[in-house]
N, C-alpha and C. Protein backbone atom coordinates (compact mmCIF):
# COMPACT_ATOMS: atom_id res chain seq x y z
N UNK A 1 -15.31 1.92 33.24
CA UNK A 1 -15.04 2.53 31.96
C UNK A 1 -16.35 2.99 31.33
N UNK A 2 -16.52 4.07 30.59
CA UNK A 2 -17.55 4.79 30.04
C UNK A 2 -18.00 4.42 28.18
N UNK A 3 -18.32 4.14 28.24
CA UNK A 3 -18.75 3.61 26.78
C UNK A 3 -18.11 4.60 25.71
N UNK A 4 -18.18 5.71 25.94
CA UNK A 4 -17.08 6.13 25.05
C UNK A 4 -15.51 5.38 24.97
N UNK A 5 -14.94 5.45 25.69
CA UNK A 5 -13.80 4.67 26.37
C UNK A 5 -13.28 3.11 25.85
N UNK A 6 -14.99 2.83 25.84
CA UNK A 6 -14.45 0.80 25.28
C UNK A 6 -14.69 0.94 23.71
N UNK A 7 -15.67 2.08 23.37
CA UNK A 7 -15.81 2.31 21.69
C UNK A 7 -14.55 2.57 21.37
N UNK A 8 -13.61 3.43 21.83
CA UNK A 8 -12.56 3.88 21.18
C UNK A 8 -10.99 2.86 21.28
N UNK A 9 -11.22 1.94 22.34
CA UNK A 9 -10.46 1.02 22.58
C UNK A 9 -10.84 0.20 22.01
N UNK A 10 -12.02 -0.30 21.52
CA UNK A 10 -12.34 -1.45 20.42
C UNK A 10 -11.83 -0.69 19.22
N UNK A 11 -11.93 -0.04 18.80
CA UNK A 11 -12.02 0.69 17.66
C UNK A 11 -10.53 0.72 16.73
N UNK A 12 -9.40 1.46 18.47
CA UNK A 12 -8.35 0.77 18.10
C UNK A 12 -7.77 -0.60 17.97
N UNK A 13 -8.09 -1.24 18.48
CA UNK A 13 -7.54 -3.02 18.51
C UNK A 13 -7.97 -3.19 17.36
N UNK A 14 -9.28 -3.03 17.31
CA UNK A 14 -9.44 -3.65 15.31
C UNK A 14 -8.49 -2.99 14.20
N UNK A 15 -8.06 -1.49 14.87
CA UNK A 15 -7.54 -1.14 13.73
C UNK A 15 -5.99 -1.32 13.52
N UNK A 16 -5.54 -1.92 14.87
CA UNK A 16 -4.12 -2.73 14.92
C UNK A 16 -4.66 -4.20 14.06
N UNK A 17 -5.54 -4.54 14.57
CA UNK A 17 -5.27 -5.66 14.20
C UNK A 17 -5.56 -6.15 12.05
N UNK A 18 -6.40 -5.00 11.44
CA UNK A 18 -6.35 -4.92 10.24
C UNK A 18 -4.90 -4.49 9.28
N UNK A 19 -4.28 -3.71 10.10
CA UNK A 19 -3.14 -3.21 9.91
C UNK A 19 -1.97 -4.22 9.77
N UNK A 20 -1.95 -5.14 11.15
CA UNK A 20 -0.70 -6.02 11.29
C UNK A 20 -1.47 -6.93 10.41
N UNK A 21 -2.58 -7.14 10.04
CA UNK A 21 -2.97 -8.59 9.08
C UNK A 21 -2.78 -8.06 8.07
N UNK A 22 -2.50 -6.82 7.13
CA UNK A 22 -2.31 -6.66 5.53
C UNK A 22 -1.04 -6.91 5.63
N UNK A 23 -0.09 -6.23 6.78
CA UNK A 23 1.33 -5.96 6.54
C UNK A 23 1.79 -7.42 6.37
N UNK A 24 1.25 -8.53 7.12
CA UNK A 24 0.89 -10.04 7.40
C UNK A 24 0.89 -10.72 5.83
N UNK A 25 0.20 -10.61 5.30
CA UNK A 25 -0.57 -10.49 4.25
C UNK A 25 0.03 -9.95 2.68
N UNK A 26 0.63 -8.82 3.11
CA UNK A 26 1.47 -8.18 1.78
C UNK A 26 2.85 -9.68 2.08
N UNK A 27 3.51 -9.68 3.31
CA UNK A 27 4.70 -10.67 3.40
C UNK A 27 4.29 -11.42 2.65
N UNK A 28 3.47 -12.29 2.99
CA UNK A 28 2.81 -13.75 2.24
C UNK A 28 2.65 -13.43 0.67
N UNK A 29 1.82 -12.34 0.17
CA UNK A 29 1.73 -12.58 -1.14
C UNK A 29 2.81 -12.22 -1.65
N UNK A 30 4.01 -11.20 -1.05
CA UNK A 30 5.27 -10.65 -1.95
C UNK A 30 5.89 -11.63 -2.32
N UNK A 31 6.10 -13.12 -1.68
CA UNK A 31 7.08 -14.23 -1.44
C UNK A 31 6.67 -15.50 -2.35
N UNK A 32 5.17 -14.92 -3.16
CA UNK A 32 4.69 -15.90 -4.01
C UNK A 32 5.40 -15.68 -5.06
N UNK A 33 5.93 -17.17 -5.62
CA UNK A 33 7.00 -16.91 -6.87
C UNK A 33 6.64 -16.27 -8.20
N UNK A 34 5.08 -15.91 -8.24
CA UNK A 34 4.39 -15.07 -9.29
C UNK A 34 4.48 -13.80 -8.52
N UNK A 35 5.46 -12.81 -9.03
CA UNK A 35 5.53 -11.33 -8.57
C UNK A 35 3.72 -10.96 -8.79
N UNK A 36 2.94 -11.33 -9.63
CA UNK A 36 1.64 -10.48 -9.25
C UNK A 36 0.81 -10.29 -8.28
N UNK A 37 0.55 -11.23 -7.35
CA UNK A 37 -0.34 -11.69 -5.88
C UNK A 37 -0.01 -10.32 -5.03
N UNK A 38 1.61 -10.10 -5.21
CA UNK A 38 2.33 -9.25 -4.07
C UNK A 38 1.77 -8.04 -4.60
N UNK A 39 1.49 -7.65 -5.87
CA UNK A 39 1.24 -6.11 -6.15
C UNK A 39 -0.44 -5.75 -6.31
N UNK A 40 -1.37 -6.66 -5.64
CA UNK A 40 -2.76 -6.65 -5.22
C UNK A 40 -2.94 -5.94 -4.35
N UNK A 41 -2.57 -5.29 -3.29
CA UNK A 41 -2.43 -4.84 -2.25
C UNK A 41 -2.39 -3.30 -2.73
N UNK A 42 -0.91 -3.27 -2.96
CA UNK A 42 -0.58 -1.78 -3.24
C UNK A 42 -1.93 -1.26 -4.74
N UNK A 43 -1.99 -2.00 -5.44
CA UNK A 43 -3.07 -1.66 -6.07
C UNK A 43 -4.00 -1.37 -5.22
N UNK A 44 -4.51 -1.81 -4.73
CA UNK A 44 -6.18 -1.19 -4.02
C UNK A 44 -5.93 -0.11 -3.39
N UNK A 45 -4.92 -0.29 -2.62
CA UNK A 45 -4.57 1.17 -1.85
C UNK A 45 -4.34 2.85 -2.91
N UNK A 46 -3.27 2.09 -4.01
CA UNK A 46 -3.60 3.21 -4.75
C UNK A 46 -5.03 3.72 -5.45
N UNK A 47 -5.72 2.50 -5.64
CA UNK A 47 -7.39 3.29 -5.87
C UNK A 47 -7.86 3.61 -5.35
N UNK A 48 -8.29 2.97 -3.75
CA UNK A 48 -8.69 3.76 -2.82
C UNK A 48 -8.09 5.73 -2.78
N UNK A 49 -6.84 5.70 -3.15
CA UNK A 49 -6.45 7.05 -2.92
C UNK A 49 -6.64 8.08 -4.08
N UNK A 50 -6.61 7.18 -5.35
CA UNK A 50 -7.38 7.87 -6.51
C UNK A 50 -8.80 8.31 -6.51
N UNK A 51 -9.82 7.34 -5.51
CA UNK A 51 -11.38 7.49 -5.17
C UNK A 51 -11.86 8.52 -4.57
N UNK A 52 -11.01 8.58 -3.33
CA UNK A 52 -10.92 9.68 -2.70
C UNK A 52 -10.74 11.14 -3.07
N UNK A 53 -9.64 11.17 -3.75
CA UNK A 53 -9.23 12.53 -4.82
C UNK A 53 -10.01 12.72 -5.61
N UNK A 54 -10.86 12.09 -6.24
CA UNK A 54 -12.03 11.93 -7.04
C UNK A 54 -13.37 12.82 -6.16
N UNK A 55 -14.00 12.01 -5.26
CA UNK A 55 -14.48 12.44 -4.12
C UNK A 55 -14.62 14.01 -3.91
N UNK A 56 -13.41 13.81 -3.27
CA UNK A 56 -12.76 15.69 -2.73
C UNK A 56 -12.86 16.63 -4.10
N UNK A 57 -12.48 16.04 -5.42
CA UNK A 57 -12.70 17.36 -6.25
C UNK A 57 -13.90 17.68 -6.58
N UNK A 58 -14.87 16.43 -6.65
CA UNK A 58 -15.84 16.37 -7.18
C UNK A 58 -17.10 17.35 -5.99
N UNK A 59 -16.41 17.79 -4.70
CA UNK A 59 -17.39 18.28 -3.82
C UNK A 59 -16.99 19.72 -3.81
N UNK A 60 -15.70 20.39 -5.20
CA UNK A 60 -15.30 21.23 -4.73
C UNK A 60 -15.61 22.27 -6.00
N UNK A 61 -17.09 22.96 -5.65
CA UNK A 61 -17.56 23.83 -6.75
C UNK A 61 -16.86 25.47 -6.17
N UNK A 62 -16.78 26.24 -6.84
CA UNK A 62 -16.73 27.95 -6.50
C UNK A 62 -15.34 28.24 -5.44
N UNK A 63 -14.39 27.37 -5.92
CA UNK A 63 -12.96 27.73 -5.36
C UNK A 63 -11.81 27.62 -6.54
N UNK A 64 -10.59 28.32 -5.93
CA UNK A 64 -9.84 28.62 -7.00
C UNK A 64 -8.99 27.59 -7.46
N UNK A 65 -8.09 27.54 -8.14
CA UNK A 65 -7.59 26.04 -8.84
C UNK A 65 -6.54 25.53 -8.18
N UNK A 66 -6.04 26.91 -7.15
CA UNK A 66 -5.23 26.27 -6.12
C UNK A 66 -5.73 25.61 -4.85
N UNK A 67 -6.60 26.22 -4.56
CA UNK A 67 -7.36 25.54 -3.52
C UNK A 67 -8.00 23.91 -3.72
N UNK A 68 -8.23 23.80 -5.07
CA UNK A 68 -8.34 22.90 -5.59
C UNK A 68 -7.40 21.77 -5.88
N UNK A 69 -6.19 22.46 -5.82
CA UNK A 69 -5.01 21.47 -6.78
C UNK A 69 -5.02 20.88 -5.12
N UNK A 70 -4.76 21.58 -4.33
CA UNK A 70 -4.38 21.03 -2.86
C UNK A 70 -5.34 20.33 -2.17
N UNK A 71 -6.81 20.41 -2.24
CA UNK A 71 -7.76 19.92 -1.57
C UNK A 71 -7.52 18.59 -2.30
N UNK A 72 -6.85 18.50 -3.56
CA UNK A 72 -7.17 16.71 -4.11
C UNK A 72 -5.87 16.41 -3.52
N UNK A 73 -4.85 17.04 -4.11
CA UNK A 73 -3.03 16.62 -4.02
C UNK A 73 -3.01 15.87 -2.32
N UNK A 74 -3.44 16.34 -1.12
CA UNK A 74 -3.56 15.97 0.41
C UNK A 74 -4.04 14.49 0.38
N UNK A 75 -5.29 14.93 -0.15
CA UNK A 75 -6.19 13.42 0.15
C UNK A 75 -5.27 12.13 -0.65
N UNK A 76 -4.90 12.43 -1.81
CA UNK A 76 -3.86 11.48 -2.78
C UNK A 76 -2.72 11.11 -2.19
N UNK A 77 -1.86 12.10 -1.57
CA UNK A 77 -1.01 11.67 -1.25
C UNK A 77 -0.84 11.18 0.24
N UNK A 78 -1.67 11.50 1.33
CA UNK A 78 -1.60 10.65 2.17
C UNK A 78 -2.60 9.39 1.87
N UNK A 79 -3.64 9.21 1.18
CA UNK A 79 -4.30 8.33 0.61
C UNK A 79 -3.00 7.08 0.31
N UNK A 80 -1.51 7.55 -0.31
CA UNK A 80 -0.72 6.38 -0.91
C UNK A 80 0.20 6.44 0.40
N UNK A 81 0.28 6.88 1.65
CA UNK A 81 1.22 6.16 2.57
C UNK A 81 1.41 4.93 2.43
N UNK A 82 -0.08 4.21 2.95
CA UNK A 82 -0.20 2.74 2.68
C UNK A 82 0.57 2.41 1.41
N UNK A 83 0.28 2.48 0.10
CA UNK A 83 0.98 1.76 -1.04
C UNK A 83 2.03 2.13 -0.76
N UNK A 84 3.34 3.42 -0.25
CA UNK A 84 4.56 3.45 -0.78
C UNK A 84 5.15 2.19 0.59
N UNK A 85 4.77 1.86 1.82
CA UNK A 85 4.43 1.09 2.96
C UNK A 85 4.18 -0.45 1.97
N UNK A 86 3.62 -0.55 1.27
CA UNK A 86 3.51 -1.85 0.89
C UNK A 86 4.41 -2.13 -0.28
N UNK A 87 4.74 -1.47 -1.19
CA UNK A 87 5.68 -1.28 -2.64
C UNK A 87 6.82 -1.56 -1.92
N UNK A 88 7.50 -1.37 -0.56
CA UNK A 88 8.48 -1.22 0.45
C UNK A 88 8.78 -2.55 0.18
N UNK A 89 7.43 -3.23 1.13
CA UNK A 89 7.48 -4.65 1.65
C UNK A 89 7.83 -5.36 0.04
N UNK A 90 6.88 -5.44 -0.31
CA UNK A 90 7.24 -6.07 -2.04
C UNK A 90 8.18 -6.00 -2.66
N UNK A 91 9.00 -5.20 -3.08
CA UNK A 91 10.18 -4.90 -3.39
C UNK A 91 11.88 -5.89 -2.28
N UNK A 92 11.12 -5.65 -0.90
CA UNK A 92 12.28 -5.86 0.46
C UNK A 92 12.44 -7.46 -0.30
N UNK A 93 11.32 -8.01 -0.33
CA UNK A 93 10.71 -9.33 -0.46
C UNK A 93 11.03 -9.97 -1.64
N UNK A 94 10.61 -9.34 -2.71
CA UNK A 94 11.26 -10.03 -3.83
C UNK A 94 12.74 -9.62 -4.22
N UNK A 95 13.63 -9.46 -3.75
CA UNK A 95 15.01 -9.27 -3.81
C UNK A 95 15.60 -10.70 -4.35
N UNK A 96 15.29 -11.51 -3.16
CA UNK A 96 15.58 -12.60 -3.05
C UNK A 96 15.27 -13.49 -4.25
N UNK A 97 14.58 -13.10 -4.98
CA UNK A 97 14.25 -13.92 -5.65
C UNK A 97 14.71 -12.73 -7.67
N UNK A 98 15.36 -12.26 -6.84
CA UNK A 98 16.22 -11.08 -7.74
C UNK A 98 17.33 -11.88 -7.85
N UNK A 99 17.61 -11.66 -6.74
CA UNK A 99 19.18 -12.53 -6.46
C UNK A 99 19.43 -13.59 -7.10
N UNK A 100 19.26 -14.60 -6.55
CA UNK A 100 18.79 -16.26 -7.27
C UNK A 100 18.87 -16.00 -8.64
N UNK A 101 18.13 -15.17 -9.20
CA UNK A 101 17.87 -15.39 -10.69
C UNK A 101 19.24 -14.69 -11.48
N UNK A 102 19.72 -13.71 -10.71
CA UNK A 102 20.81 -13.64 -11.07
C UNK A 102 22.47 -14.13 -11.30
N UNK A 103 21.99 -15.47 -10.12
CA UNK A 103 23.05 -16.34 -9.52
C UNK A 103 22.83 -17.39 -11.10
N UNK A 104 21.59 -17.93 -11.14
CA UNK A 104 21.16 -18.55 -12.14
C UNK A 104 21.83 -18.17 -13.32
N UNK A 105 21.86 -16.90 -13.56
CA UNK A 105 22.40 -16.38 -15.08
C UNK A 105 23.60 -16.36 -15.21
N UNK A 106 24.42 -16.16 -13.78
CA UNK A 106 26.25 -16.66 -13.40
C UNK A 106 26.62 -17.83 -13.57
N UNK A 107 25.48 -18.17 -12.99
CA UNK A 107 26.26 -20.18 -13.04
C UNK A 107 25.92 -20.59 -14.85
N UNK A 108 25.08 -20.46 -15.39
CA UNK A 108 24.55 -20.69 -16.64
C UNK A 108 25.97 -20.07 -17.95
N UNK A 109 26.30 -18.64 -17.81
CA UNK A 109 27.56 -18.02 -18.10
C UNK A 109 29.22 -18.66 -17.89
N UNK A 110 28.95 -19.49 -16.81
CA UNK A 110 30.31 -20.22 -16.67
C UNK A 110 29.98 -21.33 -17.12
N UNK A 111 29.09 -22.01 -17.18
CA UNK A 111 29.00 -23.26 -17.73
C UNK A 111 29.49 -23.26 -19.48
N UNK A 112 29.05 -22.44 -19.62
CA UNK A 112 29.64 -21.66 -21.58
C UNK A 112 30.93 -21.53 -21.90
């Protein structure tokens, strides 16, 4: 194998393996009975994608406002794959604990 070859095969494995540890990671914090832990995640991701758009406009002198609206709008919105990917998980996750609380407010209603 050619060193290009094991760079790009390391390169991917780390980047499976950062990937399956947030998705890892968002599970664990969505399931903490404080809904906030779970929405740490999708936060950063959405700044990261606000930084970026920031970035891109800020390098974009002597073009027109469409060229502009789109050179940020791209970077932003694939910038939030990740968050709408994690808002997913968070949401899938705290259902359950949707539920329950609603069972709670049934049983509490018949007891009356």
């Amino acid at each position: 194998m050619s060193s290009s070859s094991v760079f790009v095969t390391t390169t991917l494995v780390l980047f499976l393996i950062v990937v399956v540890g947030s998705i890892a990671l968002q599970f664990f914090l969505s399931r903490r009975e404080s809904p906030v832990p779970g929405l740490v995640l999708p936060a950063l991701t959405l700044l990261g994608a606000l930084v970026s758009s920031l970035v891109t406009a800020a390098g974009m002198i002597g073009v027109t406002w469409l060229e502009a609206l789109v050179g940020v709008a791209v970077p932003f919105l694939v910038g939030n794959i990740p968050t709408i990917v994690l808002l997913g998980i968070y949401f899938g996750c705290r259902e359950k604990f949707r539920r329950k609380k609603m069972m709670d407010k049934m049983n509490i209603q018949d007891l009356e």
